[in-house]
C-alpha atoms as a PDB file:
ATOM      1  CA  UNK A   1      -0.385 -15.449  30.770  1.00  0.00           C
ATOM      2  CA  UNK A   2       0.455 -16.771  27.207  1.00  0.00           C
ATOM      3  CA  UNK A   3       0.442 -20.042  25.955  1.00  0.00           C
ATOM      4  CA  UNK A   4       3.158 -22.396  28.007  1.00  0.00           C
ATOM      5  CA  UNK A   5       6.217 -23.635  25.134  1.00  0.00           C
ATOM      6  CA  UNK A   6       5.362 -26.804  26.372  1.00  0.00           C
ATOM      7  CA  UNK A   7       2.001 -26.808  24.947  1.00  0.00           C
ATOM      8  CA  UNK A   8       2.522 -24.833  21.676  1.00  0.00           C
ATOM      9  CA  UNK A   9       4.763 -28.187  20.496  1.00  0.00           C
ATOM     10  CA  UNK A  10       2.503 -30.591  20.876  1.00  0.00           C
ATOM     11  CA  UNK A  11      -0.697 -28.583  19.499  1.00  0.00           C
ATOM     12  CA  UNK A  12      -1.266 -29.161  15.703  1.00  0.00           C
ATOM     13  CA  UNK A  13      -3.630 -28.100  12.975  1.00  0.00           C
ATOM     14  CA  UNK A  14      -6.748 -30.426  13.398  1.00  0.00           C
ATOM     15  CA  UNK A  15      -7.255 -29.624   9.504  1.00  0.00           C
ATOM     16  CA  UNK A  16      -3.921 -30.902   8.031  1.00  0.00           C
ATOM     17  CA  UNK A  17      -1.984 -32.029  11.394  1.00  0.00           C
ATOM     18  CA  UNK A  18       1.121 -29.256  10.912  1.00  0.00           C
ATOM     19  CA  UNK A  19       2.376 -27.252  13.182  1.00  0.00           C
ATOM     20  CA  UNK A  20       0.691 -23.957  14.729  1.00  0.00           C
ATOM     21  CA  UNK A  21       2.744 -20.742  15.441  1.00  0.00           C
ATOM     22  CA  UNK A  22       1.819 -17.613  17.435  1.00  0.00           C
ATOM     23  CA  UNK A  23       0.826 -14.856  15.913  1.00  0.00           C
ATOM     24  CA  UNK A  24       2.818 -12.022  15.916  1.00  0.00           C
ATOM     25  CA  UNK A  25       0.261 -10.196  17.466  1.00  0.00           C
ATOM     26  CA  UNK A  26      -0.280 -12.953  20.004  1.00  0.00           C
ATOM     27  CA  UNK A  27      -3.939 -13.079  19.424  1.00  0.00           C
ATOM     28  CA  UNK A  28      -4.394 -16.689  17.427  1.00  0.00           C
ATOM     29  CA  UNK A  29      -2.012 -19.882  16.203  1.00  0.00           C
ATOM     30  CA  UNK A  30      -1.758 -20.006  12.136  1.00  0.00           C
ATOM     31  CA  UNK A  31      -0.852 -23.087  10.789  1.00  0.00           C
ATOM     32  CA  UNK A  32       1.989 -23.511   8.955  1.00  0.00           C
ATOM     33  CA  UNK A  33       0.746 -25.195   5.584  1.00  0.00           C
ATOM     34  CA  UNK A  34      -3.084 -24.689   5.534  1.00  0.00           C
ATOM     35  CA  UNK A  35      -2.792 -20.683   7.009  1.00  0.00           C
ATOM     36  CA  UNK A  36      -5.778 -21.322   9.153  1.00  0.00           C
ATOM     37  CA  UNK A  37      -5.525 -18.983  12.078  1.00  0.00           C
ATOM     38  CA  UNK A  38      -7.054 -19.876  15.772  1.00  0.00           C
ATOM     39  CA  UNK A  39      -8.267 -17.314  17.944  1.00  0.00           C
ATOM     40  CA  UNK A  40      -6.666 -17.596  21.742  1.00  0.00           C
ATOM     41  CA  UNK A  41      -9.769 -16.738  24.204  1.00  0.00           C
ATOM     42  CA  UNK A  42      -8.483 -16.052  27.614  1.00  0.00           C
ATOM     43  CA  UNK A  43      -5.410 -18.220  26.762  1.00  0.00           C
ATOM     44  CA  UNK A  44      -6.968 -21.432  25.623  1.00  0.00           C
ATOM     45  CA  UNK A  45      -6.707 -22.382  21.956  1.00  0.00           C
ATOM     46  CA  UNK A  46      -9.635 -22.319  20.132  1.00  0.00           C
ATOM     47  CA  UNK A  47      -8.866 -25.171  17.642  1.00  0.00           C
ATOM     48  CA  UNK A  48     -12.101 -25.588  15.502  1.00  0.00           C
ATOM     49  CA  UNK A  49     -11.843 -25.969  11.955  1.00  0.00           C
ATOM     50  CA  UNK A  50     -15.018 -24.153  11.216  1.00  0.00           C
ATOM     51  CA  UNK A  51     -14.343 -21.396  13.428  1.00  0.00           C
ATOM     52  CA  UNK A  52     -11.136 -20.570  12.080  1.00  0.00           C
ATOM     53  CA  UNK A  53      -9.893 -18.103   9.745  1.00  0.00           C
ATOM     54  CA  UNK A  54      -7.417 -18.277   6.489  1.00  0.00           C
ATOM     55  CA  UNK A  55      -5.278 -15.089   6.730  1.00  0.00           C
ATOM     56  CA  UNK A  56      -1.907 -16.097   4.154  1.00  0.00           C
ATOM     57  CA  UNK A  57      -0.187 -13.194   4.777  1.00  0.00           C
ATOM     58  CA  UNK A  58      -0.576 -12.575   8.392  1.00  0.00           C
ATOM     59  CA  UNK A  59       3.106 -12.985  10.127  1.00  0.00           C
ATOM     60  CA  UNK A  60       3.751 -15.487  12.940  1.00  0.00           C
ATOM     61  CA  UNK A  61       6.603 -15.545  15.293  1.00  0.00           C
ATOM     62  CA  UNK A  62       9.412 -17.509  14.476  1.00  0.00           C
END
């Protein structure tokens, strides 16, 4: 099961409050100004700042 539409709308980057796309491998939600990527664990968001990784150049669905 993936993440529901629904709930990838309202989710946002706790760091800088802009909106989170999916990966393109699924795996994590990069945000959209910062480039922090969250890891998904058994499809639940993992949205803490410190656990987070900055990946610029990893592609997100559009």
């Amino acid at each position: 099961m993936a993440i529901a539409p629904e709930l990838l709308e309202i989710l946002a980057c706790p760091k800088c409050k802009t909106e989170v796309k999916m990966t393109a491998d699924g795996q994590g939600l990069k945000c959209v100004q910062c480039s922090r990527v969250y890891r998904i664990e058994e499809d639940i968001p993992v949205m803490i700042i410190e656990e987070a990784t900055i990946e610029p150049d990893r592609p997100v669905k559009s």
